[in-house]
N, C-alpha and C. Protein backbone atom coordinates (compact mmCIF):
# COMPACT_ATOMS: atom_id res chain seq x y z
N UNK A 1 111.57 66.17 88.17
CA UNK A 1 110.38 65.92 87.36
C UNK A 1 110.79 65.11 86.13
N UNK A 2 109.94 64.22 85.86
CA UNK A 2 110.48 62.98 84.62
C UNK A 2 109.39 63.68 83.62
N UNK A 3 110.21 63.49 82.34
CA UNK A 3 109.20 62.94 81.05
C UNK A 3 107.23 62.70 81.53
N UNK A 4 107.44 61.84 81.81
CA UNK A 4 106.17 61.44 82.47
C UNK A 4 105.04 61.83 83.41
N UNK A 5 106.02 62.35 84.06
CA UNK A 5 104.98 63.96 84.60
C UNK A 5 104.90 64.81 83.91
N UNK A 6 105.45 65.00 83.30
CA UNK A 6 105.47 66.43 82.69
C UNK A 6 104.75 66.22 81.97
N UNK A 7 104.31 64.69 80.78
CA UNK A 7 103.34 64.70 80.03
C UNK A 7 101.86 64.07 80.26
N UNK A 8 102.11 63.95 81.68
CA UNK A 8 100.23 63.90 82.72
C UNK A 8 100.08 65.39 82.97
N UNK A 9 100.97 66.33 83.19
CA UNK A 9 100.88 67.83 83.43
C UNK A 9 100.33 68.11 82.37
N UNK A 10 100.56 68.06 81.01
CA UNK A 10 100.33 68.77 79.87
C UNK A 10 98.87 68.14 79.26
N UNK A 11 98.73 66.71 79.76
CA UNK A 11 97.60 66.11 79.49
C UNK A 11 96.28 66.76 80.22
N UNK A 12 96.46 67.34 81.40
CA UNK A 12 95.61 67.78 82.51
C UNK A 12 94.74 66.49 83.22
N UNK A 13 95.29 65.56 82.99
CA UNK A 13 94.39 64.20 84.01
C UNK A 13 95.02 64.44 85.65
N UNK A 14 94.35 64.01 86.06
CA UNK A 14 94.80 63.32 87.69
C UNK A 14 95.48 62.24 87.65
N UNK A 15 96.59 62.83 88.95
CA UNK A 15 97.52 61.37 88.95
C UNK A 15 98.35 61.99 90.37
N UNK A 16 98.67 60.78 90.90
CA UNK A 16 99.41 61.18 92.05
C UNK A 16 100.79 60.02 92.03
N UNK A 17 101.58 60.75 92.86
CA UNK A 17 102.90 60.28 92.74
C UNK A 17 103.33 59.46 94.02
N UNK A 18 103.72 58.23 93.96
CA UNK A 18 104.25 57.53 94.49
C UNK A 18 106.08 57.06 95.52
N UNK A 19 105.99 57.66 95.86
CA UNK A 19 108.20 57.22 95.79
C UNK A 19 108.15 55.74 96.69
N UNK A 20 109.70 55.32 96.82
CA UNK A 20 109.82 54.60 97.94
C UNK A 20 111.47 54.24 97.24
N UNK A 21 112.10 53.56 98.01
CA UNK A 21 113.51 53.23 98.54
C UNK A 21 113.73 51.93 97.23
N UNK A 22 114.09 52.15 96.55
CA UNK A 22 114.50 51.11 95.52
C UNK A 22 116.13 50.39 96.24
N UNK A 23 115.96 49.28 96.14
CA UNK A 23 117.09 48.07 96.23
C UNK A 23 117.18 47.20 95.00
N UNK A 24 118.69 48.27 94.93
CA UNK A 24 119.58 47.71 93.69
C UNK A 24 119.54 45.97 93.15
N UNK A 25 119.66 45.44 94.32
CA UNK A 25 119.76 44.18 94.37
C UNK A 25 118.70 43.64 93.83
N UNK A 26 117.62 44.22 93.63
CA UNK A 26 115.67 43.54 93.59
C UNK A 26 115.90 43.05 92.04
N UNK A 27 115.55 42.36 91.71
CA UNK A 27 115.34 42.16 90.03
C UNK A 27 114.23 42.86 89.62
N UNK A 28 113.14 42.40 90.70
CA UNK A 28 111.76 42.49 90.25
C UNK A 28 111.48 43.76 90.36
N UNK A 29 111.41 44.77 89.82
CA UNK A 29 111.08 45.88 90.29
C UNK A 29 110.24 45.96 90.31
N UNK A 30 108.81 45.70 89.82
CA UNK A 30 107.69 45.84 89.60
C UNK A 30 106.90 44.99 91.22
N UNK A 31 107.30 44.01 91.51
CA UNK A 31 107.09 43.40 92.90
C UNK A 31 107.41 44.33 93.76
N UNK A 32 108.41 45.09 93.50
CA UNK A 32 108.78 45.59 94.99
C UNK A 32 108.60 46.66 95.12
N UNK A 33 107.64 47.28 93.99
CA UNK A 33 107.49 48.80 94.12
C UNK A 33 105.89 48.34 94.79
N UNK A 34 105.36 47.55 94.42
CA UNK A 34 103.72 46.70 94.86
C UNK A 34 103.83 46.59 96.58
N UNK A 35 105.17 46.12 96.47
CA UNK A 35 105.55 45.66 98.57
C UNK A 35 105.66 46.80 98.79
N UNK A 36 106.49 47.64 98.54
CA UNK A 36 106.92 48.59 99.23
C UNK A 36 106.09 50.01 99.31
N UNK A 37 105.28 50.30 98.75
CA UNK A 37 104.01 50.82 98.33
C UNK A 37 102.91 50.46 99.05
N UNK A 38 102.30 49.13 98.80
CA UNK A 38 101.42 48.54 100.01
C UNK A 38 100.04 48.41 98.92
N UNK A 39 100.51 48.38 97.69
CA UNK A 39 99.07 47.98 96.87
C UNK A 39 99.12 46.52 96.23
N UNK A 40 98.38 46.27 96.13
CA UNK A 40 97.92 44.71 95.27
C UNK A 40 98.94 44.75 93.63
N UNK A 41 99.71 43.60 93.64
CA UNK A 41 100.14 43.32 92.27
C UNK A 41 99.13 43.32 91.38
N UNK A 42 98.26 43.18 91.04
CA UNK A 42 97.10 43.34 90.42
C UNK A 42 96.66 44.75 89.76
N UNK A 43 97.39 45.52 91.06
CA UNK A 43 97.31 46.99 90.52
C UNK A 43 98.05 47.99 89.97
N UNK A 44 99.26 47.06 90.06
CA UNK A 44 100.69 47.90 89.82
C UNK A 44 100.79 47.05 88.20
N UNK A 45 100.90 48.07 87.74
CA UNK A 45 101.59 47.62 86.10
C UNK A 45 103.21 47.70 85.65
N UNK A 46 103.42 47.06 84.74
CA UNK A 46 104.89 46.67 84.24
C UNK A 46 105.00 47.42 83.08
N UNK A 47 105.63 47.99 82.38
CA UNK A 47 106.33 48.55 81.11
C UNK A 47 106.99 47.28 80.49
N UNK A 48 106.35 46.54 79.53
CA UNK A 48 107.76 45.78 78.62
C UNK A 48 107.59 46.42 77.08
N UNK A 49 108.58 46.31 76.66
CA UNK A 49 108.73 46.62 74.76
C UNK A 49 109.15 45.34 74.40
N UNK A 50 108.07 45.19 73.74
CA UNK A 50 108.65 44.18 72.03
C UNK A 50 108.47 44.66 71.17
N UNK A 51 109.45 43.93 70.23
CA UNK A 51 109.63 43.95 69.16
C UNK A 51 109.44 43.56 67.54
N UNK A 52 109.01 43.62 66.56
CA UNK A 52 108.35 42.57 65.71
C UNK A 52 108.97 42.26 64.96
N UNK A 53 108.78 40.90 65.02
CA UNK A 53 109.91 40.21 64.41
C UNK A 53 109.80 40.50 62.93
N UNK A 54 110.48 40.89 62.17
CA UNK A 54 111.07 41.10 61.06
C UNK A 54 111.25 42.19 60.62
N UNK A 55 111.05 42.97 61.44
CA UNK A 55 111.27 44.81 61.40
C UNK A 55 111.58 44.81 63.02
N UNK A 56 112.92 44.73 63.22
CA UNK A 56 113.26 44.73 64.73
C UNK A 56 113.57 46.16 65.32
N UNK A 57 112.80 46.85 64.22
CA UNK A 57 113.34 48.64 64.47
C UNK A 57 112.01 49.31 65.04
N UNK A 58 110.60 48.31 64.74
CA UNK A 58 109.67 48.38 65.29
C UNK A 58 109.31 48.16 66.99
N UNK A 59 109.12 48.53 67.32
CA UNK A 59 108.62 48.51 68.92
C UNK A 59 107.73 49.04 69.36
N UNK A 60 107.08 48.48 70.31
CA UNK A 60 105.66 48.35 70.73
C UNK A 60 105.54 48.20 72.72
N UNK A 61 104.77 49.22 73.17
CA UNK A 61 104.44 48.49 74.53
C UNK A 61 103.51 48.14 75.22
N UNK A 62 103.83 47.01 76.04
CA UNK A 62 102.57 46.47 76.76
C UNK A 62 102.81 46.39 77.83
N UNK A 63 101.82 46.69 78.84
CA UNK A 63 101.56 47.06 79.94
C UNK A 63 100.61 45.89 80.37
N UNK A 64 101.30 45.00 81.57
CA UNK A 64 101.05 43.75 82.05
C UNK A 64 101.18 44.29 83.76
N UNK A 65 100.22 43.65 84.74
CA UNK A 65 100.67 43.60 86.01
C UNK A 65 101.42 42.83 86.21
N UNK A 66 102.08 43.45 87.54
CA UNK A 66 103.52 43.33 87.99
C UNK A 66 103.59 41.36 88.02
N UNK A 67 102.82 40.80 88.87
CA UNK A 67 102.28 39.80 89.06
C UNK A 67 102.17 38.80 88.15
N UNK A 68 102.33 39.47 86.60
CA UNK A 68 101.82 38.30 85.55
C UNK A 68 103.07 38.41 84.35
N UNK A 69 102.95 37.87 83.24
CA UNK A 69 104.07 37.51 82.31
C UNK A 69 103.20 38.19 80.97
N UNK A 70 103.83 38.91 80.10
CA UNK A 70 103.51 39.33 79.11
C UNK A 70 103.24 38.04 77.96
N UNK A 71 101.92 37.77 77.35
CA UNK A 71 101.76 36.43 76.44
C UNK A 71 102.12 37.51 75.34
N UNK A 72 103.37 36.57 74.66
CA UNK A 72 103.52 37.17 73.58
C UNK A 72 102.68 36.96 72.17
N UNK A 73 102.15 36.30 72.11
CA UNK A 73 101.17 35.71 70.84
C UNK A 73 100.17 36.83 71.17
N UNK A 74 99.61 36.86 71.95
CA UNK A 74 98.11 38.16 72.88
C UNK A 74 98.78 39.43 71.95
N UNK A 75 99.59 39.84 72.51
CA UNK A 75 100.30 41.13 71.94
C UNK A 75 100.47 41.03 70.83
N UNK A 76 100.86 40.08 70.12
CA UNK A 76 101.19 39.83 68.85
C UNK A 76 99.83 40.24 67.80
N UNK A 77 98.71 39.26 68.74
CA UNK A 77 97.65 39.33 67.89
C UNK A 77 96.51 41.15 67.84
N UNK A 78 97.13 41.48 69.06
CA UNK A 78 96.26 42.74 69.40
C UNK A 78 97.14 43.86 68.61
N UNK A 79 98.53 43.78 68.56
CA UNK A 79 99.25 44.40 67.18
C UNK A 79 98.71 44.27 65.77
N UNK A 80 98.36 43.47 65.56
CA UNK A 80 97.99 42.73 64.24
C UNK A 80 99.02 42.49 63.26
N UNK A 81 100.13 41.66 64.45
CA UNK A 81 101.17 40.79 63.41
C UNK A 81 101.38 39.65 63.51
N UNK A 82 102.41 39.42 63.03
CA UNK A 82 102.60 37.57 63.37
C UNK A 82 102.79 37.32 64.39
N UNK A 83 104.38 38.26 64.44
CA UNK A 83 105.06 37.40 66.03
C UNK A 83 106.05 39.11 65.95
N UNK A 84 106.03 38.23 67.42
CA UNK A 84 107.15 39.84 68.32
C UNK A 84 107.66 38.44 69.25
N UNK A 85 108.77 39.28 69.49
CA UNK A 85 109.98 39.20 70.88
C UNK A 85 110.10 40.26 71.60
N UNK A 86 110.83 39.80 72.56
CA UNK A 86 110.86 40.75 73.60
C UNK A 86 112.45 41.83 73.18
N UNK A 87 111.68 43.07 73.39
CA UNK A 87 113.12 43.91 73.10
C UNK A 87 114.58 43.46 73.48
N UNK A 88 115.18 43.99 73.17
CA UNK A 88 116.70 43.67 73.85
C UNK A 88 116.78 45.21 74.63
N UNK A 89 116.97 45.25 75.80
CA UNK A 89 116.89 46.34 76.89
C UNK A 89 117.76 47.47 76.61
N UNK A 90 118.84 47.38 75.66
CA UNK A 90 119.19 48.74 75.20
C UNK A 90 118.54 49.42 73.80
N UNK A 91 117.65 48.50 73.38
CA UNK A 91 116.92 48.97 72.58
C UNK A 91 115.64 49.69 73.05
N UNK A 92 115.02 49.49 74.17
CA UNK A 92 114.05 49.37 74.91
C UNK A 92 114.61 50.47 75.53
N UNK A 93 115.65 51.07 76.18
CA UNK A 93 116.22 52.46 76.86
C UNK A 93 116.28 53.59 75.56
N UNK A 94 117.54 53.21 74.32
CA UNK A 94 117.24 54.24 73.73
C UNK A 94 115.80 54.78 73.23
N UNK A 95 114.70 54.00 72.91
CA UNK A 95 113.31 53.90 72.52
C UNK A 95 112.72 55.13 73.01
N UNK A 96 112.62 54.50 74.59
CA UNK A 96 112.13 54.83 75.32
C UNK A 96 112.69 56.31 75.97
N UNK A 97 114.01 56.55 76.75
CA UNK A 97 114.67 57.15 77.17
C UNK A 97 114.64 57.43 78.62
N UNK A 98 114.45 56.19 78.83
CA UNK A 98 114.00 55.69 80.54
C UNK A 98 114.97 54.06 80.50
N UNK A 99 115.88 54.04 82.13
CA UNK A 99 116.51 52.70 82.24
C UNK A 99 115.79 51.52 82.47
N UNK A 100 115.72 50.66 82.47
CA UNK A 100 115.24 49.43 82.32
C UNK A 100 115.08 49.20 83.56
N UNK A 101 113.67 49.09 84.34
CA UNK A 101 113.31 49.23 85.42
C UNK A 101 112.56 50.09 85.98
N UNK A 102 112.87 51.44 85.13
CA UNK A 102 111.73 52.41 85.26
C UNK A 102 111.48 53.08 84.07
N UNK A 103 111.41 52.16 83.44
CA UNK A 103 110.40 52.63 81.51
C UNK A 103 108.76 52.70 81.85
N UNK A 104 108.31 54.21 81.69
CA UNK A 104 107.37 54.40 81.76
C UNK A 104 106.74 54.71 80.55
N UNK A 105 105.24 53.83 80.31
CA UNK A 105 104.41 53.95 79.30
C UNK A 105 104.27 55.15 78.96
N UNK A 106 104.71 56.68 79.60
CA UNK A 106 104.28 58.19 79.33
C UNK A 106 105.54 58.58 79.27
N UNK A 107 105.85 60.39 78.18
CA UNK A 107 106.52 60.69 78.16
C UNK A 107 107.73 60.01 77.54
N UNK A 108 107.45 59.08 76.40
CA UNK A 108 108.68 58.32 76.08
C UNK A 108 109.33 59.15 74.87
N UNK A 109 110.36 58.91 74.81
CA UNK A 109 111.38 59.87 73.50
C UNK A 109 110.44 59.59 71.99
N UNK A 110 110.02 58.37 71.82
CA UNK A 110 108.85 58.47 70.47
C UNK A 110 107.91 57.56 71.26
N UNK A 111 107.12 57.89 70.49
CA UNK A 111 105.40 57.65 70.51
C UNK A 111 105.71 56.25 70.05
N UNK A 112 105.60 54.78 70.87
CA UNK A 112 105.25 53.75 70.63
C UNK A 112 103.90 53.29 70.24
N UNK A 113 103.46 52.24 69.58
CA UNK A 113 101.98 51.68 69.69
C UNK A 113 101.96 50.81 70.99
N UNK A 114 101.01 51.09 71.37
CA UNK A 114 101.00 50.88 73.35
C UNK A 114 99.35 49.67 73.38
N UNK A 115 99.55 48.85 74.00
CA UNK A 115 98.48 48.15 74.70
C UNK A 115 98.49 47.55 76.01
N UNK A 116 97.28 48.09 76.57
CA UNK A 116 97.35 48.12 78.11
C UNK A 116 96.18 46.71 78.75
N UNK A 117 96.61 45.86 79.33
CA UNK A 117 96.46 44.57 79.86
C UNK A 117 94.54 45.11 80.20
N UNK A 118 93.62 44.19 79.46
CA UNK A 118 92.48 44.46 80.15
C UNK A 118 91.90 44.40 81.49
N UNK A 119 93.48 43.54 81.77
CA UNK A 119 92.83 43.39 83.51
C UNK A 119 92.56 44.73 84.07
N UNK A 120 93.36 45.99 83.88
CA UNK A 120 93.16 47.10 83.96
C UNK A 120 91.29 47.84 84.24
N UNK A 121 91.00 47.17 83.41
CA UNK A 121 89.62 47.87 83.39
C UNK A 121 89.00 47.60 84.83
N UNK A 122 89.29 46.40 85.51
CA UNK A 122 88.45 46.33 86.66
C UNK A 122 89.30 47.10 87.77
N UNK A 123 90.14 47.77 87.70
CA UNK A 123 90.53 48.78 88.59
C UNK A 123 90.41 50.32 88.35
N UNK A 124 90.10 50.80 89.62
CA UNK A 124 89.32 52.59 89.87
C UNK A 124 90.91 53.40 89.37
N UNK A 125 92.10 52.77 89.40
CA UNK A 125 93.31 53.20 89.68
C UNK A 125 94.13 52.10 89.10
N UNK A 126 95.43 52.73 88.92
CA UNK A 126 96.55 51.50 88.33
C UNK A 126 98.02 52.65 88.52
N UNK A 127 98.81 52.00 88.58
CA UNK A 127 100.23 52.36 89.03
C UNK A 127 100.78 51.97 87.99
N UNK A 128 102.00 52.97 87.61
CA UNK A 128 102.60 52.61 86.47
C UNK A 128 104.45 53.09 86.52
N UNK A 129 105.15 53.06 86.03
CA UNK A 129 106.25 53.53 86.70
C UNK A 129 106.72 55.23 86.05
N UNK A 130 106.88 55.54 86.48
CA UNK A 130 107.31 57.21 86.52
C UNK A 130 108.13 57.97 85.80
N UNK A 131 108.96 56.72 85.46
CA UNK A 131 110.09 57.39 84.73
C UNK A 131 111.77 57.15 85.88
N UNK A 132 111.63 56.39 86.43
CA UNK A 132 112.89 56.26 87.02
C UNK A 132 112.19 55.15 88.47
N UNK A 133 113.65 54.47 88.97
CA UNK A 133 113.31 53.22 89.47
C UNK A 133 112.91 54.02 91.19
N UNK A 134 112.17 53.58 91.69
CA UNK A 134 111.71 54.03 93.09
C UNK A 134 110.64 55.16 92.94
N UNK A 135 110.08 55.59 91.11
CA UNK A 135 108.94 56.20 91.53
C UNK A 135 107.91 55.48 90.58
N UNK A 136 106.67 55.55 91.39
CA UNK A 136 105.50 55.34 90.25
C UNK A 136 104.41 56.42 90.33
N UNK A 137 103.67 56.15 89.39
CA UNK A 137 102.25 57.13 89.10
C UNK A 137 101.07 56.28 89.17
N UNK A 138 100.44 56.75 90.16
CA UNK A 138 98.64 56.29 90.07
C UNK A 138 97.64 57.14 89.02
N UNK A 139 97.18 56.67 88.66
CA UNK A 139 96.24 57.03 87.61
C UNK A 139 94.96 56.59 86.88
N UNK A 140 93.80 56.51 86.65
CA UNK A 140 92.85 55.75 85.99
C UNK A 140 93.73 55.33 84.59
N UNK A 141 92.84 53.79 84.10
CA UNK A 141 93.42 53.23 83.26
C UNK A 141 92.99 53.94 82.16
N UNK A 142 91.70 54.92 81.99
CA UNK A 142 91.33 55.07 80.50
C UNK A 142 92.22 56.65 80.52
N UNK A 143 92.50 57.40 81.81
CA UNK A 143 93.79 58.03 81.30
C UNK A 143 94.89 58.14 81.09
N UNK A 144 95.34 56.81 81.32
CA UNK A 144 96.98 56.27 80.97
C UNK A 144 96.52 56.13 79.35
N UNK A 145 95.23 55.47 78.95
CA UNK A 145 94.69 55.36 77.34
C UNK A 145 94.73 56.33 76.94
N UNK A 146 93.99 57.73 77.27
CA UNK A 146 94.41 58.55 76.79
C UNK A 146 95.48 59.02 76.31
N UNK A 147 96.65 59.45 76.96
CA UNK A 147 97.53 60.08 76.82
C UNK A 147 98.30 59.29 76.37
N UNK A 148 98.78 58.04 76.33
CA UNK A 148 99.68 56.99 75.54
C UNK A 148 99.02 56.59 74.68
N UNK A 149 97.25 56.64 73.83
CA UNK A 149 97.39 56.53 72.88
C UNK A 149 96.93 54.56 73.00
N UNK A 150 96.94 54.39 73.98
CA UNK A 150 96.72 52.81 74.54
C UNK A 150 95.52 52.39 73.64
N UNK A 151 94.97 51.00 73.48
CA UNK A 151 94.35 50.04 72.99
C UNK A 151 94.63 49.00 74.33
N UNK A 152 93.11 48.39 74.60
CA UNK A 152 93.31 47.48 75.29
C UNK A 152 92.66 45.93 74.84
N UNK A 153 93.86 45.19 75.75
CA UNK A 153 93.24 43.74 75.31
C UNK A 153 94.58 42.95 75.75
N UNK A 154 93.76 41.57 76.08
CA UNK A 154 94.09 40.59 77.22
C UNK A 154 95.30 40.22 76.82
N UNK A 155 96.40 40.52 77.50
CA UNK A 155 97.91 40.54 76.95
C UNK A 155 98.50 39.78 77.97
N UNK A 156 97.98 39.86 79.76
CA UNK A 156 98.94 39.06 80.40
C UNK A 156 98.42 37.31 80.52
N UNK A 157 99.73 36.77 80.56
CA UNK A 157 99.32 35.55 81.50
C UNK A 157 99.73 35.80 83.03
N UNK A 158 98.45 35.54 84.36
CA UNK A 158 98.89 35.33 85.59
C UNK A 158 99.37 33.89 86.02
């Protein structure tokens, strides 16, 4: 049991759990949990952390489908700062306390400021990663908002 269940358990939402066979070799993890799963990239979401630039102790996450690229200016502006970068991935693990690949928006070691891709809204369901690489969580998007505390607004480019 991850972080992340445990804090959809404590939340009391619905959510169901996903596994499948992770290959080391994949970069993309977020693609291949979508293939190997059998749902639409569209529906599967990504975990990234940035960072803002000039307080690099600050971090923030956004939740982009698998399928698309995090616009950093979008995030920037839905933060209400100048500019962010993208974490550096051991900053983004200790943060978080999940490896890079399966950083899940729930259950993280501190409470980030979180914004979740509006594409979200036009799905009944969205997948998110679990807390470790080869699992994800299905869940409605306004209770991933809930419980992470999410704000939404148009963050990916496809």
């Amino acid at each position: 049991m991850t972080p992340a269940i445990k804090a959809l358990e404590r939340a009391g939402v619905a959510f169901s759990i996903h596994e499948y066979q992770h290959d080391p070799a994949t970069p993309a993890y977020g693609l291949e949990a979508a293939e190997k799963l059998g749902f639409p990239a569209e529906q599967v979401f990504k975990t990234l952390l940035v960072a803002v630039e000039g307080d690099a102790r600050r971090l923030a996450v956004g939740i982009v489908p698998v399928n698309g690229m995090l616009d950093l200016k979008a995030i920037a502006s839905a933060l209400k700062v100048k500019k962010v970068a993208m974490a550096q991935p051991s900053d983004a693990e200790r943060a978080t306390g999940y490896v890079v690949g399966g950083i899940s928006p729930l259950g993280q070691k501190k409470r980030l400021q979180t914004v979740l891709d509006a594409s979200a809204s036009g799905q009944e369901t969205i997948l998110v990663s679990g807390g470790r690489r080869g699992l994800d969580i299905e869940l409605s998007p306004e209770d991933l908002c809930l419980v992470t505390g999410a704000s939404r607004a148009a963050i990916a480019r496809v």
